[in-house]
PDB file of N, CA and C in Angstrom:
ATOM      1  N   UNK A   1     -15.435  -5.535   5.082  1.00  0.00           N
ATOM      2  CA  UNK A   1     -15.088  -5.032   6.394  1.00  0.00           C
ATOM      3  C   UNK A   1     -14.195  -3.795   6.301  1.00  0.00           C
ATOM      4  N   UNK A   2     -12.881  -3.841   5.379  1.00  0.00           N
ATOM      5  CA  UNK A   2     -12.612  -2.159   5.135  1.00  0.00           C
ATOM      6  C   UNK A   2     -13.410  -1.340   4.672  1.00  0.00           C
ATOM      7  N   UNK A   3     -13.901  -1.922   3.983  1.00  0.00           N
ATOM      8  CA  UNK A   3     -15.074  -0.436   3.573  1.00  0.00           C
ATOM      9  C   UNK A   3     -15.792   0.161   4.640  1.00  0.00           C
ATOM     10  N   UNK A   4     -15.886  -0.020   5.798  1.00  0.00           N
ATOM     11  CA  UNK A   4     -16.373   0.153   6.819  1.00  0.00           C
ATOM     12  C   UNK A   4     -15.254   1.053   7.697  1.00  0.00           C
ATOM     13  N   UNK A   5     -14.239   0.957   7.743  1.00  0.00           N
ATOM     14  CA  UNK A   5     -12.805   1.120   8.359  1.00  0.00           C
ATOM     15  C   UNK A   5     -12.786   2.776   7.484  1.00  0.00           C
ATOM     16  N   UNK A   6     -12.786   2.289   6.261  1.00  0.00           N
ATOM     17  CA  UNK A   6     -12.476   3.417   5.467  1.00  0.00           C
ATOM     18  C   UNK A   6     -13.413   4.493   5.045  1.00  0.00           C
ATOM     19  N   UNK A   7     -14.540   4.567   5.513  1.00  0.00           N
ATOM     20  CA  UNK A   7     -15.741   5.102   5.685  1.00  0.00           C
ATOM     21  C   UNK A   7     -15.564   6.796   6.395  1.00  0.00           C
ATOM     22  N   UNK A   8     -15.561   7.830   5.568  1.00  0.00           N
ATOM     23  CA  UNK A   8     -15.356   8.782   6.337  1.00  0.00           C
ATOM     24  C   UNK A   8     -16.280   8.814   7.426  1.00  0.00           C
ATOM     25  N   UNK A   9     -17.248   8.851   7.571  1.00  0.00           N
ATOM     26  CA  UNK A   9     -18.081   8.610   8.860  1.00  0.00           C
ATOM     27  C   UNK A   9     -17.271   8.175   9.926  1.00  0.00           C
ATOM     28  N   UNK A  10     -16.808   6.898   9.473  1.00  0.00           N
ATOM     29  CA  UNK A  10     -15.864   5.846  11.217  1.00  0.00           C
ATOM     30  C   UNK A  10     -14.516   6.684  11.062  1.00  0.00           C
ATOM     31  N   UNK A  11     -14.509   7.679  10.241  1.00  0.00           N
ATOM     32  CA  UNK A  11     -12.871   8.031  10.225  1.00  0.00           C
ATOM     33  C   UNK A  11     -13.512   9.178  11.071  1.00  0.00           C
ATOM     34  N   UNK A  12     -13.861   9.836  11.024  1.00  0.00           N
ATOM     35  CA  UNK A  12     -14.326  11.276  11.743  1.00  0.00           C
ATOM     36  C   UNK A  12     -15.114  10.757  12.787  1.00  0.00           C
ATOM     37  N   UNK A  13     -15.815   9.799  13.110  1.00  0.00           N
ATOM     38  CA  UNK A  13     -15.895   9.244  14.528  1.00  0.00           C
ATOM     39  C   UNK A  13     -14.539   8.812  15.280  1.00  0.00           C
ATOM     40  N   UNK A  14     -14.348   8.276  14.610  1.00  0.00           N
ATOM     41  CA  UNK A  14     -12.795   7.675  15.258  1.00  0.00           C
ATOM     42  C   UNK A  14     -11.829   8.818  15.969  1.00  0.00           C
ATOM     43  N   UNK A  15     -11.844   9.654  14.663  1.00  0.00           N
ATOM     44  CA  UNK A  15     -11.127  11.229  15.271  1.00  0.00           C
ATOM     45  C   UNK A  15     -11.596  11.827  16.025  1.00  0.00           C
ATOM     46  N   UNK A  16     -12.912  12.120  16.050  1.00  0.00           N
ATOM     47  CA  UNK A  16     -13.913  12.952  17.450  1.00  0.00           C
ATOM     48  C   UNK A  16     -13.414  12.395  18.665  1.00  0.00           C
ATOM     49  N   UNK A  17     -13.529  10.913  18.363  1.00  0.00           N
ATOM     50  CA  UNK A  17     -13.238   9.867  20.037  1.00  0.00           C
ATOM     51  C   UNK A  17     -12.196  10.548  20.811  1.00  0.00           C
ATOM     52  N   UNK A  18     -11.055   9.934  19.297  1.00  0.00           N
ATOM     53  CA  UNK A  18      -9.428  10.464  20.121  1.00  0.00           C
ATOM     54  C   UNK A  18      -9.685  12.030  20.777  1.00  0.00           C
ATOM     55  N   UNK A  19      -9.951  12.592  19.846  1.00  0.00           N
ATOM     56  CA  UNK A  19      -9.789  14.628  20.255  1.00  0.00           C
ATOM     57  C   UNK A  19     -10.636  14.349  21.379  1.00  0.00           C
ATOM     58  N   UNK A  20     -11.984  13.919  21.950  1.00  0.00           N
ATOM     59  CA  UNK A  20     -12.418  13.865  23.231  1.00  0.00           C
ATOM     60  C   UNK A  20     -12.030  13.085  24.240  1.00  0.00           C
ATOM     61  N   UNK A  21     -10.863  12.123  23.781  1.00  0.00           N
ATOM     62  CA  UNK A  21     -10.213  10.867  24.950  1.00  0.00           C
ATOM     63  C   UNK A  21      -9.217  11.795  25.586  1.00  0.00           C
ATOM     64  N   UNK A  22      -8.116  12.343  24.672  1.00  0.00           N
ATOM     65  CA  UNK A  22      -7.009  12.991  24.604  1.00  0.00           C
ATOM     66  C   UNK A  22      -6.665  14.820  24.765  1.00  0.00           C
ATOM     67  N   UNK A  23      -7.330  15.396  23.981  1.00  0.00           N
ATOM     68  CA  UNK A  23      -7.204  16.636  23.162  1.00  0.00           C
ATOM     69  C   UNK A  23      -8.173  17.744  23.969  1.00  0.00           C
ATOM     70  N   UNK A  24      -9.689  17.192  24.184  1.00  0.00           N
ATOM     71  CA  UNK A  24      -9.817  18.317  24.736  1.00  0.00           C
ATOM     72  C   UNK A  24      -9.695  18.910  25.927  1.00  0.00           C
ATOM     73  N   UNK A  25     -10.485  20.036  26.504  1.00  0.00           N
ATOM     74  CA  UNK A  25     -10.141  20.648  27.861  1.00  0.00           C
ATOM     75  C   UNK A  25     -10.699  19.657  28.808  1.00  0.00           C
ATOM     76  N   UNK A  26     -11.779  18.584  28.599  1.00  0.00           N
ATOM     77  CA  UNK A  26     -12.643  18.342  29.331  1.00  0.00           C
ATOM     78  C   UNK A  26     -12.209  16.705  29.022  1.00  0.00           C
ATOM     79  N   UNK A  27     -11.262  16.192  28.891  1.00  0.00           N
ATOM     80  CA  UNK A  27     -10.842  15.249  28.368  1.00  0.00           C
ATOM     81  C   UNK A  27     -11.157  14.252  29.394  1.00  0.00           C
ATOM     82  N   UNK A  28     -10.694  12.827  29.542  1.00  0.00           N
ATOM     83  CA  UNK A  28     -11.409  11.659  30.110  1.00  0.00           C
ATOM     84  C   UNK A  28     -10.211  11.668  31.421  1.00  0.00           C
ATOM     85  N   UNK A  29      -9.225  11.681  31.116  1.00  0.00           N
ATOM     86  CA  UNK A  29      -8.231  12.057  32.397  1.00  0.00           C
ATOM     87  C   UNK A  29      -8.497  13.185  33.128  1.00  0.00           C
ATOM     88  N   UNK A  30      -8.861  14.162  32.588  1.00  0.00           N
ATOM     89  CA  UNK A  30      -8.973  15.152  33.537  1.00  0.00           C
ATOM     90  C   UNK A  30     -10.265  15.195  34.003  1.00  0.00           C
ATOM     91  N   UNK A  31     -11.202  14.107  33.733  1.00  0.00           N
ATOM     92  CA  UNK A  31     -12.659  14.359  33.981  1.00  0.00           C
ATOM     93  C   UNK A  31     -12.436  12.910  35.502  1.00  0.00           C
ATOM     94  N   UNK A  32     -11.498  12.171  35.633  1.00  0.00           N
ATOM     95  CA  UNK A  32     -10.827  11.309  36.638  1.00  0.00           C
ATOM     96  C   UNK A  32     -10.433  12.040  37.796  1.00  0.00           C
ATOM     97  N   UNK A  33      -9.407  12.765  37.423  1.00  0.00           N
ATOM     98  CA  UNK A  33      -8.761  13.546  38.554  1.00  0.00           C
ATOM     99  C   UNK A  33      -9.675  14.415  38.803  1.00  0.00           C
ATOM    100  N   UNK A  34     -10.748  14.911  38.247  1.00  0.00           N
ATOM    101  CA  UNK A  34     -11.732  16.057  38.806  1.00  0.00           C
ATOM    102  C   UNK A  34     -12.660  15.068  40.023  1.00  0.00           C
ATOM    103  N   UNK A  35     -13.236  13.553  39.221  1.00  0.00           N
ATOM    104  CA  UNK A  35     -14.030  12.973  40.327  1.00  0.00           C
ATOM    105  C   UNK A  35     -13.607  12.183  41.851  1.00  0.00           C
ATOM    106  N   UNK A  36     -11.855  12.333  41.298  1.00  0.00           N
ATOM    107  CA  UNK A  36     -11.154  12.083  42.477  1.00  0.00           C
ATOM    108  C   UNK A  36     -11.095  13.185  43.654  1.00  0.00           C
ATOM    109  N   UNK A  37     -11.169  14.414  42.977  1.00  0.00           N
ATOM    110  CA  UNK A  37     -11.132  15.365  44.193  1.00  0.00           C
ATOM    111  C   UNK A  37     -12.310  15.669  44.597  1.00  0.00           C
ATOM    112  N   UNK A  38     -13.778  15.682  43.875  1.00  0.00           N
ATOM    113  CA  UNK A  38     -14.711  15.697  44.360  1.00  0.00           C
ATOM    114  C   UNK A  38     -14.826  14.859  45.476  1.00  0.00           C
ATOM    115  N   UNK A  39     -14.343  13.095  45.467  1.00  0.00           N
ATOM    116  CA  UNK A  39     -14.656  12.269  46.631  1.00  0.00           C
ATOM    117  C   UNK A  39     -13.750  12.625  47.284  1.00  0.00           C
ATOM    118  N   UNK A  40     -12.513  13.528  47.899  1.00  0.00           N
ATOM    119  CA  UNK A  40     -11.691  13.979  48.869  1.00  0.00           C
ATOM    120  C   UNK A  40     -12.129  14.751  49.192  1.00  0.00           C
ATOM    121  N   UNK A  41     -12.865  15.436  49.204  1.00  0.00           N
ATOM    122  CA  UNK A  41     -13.270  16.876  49.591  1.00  0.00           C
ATOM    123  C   UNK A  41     -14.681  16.768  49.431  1.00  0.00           C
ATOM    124  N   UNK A  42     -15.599  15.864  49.639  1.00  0.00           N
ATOM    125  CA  UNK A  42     -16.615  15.282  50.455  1.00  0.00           C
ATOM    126  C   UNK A  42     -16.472  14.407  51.596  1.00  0.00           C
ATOM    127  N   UNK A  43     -15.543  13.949  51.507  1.00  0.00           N
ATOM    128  CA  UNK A  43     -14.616  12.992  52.959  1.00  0.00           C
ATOM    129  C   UNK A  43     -14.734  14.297  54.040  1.00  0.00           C
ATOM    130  N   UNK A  44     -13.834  15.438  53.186  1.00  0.00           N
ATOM    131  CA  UNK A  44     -12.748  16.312  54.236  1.00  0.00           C
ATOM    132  C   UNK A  44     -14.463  16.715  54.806  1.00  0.00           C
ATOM    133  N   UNK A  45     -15.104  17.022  53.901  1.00  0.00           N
ATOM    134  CA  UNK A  45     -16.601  18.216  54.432  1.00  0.00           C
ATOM    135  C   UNK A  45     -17.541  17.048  55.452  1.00  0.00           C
ATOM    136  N   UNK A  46     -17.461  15.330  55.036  1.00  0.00           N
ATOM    137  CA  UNK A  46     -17.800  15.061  56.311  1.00  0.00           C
ATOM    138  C   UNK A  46     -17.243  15.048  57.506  1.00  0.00           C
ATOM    139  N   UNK A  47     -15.537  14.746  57.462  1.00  0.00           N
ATOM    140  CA  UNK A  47     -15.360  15.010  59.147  1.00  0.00           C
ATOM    141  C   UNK A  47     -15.356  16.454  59.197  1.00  0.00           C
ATOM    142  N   UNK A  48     -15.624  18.052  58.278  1.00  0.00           N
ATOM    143  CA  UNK A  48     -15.484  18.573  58.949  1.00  0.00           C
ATOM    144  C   UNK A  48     -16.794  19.065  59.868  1.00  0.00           C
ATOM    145  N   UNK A  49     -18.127  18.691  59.380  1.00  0.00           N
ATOM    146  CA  UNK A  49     -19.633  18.709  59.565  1.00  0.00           C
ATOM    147  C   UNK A  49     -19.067  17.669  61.061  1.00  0.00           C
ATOM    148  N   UNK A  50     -18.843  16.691  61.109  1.00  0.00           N
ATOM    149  CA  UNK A  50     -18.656  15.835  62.381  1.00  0.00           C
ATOM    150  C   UNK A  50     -18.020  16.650  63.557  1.00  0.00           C
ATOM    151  N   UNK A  51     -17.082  17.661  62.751  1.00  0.00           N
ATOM    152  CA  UNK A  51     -15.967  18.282  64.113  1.00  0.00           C
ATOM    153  C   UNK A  51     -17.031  19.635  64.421  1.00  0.00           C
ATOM    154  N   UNK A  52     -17.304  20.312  63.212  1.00  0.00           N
ATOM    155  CA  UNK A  52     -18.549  21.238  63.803  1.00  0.00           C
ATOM    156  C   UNK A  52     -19.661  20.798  64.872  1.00  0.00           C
ATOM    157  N   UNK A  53     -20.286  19.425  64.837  1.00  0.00           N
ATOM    158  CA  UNK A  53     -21.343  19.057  65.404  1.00  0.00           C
ATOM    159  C   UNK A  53     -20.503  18.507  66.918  1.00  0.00           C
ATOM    160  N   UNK A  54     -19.351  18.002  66.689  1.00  0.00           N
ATOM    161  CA  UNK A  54     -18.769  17.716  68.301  1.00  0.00           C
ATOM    162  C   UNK A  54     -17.913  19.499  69.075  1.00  0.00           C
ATOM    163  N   UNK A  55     -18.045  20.043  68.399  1.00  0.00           N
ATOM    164  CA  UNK A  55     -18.129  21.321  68.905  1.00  0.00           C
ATOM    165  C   UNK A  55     -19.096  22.221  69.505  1.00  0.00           C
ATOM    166  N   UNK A  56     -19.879  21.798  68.183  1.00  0.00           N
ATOM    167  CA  UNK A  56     -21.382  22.782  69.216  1.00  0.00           C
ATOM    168  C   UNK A  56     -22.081  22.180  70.047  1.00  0.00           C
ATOM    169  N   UNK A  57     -21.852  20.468  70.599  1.00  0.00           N
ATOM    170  CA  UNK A  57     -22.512  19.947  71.899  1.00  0.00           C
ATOM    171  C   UNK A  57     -21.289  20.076  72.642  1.00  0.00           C
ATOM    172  N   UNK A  58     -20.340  20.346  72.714  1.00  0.00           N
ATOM    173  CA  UNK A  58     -19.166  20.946  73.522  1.00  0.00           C
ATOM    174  C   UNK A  58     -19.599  22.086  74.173  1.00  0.00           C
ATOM    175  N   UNK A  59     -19.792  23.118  73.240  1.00  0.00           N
ATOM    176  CA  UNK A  59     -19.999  24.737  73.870  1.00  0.00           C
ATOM    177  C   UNK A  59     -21.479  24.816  74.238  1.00  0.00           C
ATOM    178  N   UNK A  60     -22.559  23.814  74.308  1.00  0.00           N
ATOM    179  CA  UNK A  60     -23.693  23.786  74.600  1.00  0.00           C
ATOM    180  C   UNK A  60     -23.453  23.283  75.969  1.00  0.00           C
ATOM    181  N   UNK A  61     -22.872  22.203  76.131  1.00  0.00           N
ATOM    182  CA  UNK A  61     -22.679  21.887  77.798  1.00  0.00           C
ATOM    183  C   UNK A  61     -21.592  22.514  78.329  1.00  0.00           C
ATOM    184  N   UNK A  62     -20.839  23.670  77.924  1.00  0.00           N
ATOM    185  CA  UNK A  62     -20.022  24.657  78.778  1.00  0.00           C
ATOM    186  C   UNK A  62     -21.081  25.645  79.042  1.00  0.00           C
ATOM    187  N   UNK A  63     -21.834  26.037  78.392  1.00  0.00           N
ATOM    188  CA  UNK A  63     -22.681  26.942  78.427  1.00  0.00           C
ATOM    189  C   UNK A  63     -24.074  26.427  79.515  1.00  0.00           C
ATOM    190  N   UNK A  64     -24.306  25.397  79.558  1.00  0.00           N
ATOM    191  CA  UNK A  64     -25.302  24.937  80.545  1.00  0.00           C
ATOM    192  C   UNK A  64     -24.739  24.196  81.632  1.00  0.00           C
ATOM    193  N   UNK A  65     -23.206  23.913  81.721  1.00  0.00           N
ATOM    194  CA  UNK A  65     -23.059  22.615  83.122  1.00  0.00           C
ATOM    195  C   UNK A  65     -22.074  23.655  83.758  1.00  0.00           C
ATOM    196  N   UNK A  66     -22.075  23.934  84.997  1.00  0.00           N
ATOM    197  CA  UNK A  66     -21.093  24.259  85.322  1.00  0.00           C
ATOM    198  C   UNK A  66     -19.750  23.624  86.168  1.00  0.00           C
ATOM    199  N   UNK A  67     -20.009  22.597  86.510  1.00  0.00           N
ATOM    200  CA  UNK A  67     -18.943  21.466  86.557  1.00  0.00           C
ATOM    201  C   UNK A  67     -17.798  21.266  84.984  1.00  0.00           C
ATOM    202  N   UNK A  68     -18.683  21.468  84.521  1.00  0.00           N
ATOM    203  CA  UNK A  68     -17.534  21.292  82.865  1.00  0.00           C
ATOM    204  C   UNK A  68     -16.978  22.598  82.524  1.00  0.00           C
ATOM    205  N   UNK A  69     -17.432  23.981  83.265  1.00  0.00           N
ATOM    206  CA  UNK A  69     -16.876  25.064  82.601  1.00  0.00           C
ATOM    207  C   UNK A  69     -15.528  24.888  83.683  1.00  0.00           C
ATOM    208  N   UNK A  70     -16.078  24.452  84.932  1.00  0.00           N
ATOM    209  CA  UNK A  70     -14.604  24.141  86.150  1.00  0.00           C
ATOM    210  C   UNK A  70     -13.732  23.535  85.646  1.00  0.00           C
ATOM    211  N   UNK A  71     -14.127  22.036  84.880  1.00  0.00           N
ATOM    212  CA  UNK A  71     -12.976  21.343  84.285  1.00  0.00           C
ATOM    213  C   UNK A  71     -12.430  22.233  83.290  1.00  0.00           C
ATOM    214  N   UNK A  72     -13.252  22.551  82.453  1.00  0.00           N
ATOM    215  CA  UNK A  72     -12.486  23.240  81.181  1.00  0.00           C
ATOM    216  C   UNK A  72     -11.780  24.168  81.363  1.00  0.00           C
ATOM    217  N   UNK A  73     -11.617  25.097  82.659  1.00  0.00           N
ATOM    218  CA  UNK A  73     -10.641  25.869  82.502  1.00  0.00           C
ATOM    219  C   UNK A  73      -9.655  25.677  83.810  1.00  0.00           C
ATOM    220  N   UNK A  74      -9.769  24.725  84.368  1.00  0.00           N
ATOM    221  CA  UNK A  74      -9.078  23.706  84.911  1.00  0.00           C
ATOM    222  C   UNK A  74      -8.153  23.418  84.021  1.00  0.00           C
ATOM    223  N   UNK A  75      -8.339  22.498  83.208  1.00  0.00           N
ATOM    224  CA  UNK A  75      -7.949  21.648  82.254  1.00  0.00           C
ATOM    225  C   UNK A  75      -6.814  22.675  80.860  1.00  0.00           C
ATOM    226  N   UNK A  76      -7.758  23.663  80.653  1.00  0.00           N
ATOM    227  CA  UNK A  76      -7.415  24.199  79.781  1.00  0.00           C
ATOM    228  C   UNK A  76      -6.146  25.572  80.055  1.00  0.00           C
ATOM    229  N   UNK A  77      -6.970  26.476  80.922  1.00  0.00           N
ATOM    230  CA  UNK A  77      -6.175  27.451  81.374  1.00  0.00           C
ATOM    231  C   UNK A  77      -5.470  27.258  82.653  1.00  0.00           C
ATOM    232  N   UNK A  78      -5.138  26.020  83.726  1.00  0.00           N
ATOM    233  CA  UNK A  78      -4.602  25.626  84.547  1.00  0.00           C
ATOM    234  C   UNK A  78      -4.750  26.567  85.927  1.00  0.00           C
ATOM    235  N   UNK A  79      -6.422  26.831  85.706  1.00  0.00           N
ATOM    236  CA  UNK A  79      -6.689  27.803  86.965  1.00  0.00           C
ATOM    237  C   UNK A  79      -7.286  26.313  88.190  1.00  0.00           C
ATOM    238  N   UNK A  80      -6.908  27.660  89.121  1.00  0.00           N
ATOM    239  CA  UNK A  80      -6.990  26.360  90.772  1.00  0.00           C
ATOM    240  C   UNK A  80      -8.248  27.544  91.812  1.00  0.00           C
ATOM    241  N   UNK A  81      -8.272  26.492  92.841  1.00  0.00           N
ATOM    242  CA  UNK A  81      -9.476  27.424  93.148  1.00  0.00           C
ATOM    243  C   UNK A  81      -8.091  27.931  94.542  1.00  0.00           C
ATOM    244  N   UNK A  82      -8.506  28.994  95.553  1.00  0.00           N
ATOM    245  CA  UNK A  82      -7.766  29.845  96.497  1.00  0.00           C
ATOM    246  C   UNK A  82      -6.488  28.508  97.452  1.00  0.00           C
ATOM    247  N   UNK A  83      -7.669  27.635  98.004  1.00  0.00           N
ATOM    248  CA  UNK A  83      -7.058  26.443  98.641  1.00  0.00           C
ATOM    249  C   UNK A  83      -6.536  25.078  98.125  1.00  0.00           C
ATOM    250  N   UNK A  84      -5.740  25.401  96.894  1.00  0.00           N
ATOM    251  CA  UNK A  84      -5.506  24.456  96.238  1.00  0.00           C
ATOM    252  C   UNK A  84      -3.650  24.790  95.362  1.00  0.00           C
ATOM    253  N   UNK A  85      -3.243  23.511  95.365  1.00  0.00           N
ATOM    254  CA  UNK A  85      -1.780  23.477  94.733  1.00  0.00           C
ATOM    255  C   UNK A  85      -2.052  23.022  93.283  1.00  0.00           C
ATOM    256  N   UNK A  86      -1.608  23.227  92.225  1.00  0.00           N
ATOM    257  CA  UNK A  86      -1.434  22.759  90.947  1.00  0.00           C
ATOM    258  C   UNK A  86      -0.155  22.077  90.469  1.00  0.00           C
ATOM    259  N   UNK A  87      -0.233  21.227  90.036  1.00  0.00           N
ATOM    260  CA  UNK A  87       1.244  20.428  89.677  1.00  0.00           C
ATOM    261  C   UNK A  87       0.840  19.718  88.374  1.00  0.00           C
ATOM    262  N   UNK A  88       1.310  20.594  87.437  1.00  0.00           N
ATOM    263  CA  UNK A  88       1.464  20.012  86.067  1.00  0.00           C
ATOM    264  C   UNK A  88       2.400  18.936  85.172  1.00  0.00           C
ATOM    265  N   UNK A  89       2.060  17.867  85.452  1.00  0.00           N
ATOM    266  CA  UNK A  89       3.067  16.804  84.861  1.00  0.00           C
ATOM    267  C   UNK A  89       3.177  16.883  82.927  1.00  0.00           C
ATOM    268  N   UNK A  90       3.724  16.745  82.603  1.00  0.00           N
ATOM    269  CA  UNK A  90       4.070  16.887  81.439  1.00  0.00           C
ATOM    270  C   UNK A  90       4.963  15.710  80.715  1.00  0.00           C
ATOM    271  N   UNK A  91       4.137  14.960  79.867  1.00  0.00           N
ATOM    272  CA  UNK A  91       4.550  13.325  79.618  1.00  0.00           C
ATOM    273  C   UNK A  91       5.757  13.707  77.968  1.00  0.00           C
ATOM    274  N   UNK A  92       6.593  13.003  78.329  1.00  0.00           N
ATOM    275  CA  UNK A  92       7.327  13.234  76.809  1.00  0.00           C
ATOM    276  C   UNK A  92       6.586  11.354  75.671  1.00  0.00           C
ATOM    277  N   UNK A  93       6.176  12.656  74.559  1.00  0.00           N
ATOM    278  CA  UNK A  93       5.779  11.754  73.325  1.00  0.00           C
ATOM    279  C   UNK A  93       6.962  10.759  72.798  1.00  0.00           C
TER     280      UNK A  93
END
């Protein structure tokens, strides 16, 4: 069984292992933290594909309803129509 141990072959396998576990650029830790950020930043790119797609049926029905362009700048820019009062309440978080 040492003769096997002591085998330059398993000795220079053995050493390749370590230098590729440890040593090189492309090493087994850094090949972790690389597939960790790949799955964060496929997360981030699905909600951001989700916030793109609830955006462009947003500006598709501002662009076709006009009841929602009233709210939206109602809502948004706090415009009133001639015969009308505005009173902005403002809630503390």
């Amino acid at each position: 069984m040492s003769k096997i141990f002591l085998n330059k072959y398993t000795i220079t396998f053995v050493l390749f292992l370590i230098w590729l576990l440890f040593f090189d650029r492309n090493d087994a830790f850094t090949q972790m933290d690389l597939g960790r950020q790949v799955r964060k930043l496929s997360e981030e790119k699905r909600y951001y594909m989700a916030e793109i797609d609830k955006n462009k049926r947003a500006t598709e029905e501002l662009k076709n309803n006009v009841e929602s362009i009233e709210k939206y700048a109602r809502e948004r820019y706090w415009m009133k129509k001639d015969n009308e009062d505005v009173y902005v309440v403002l809630r503390k978080n």
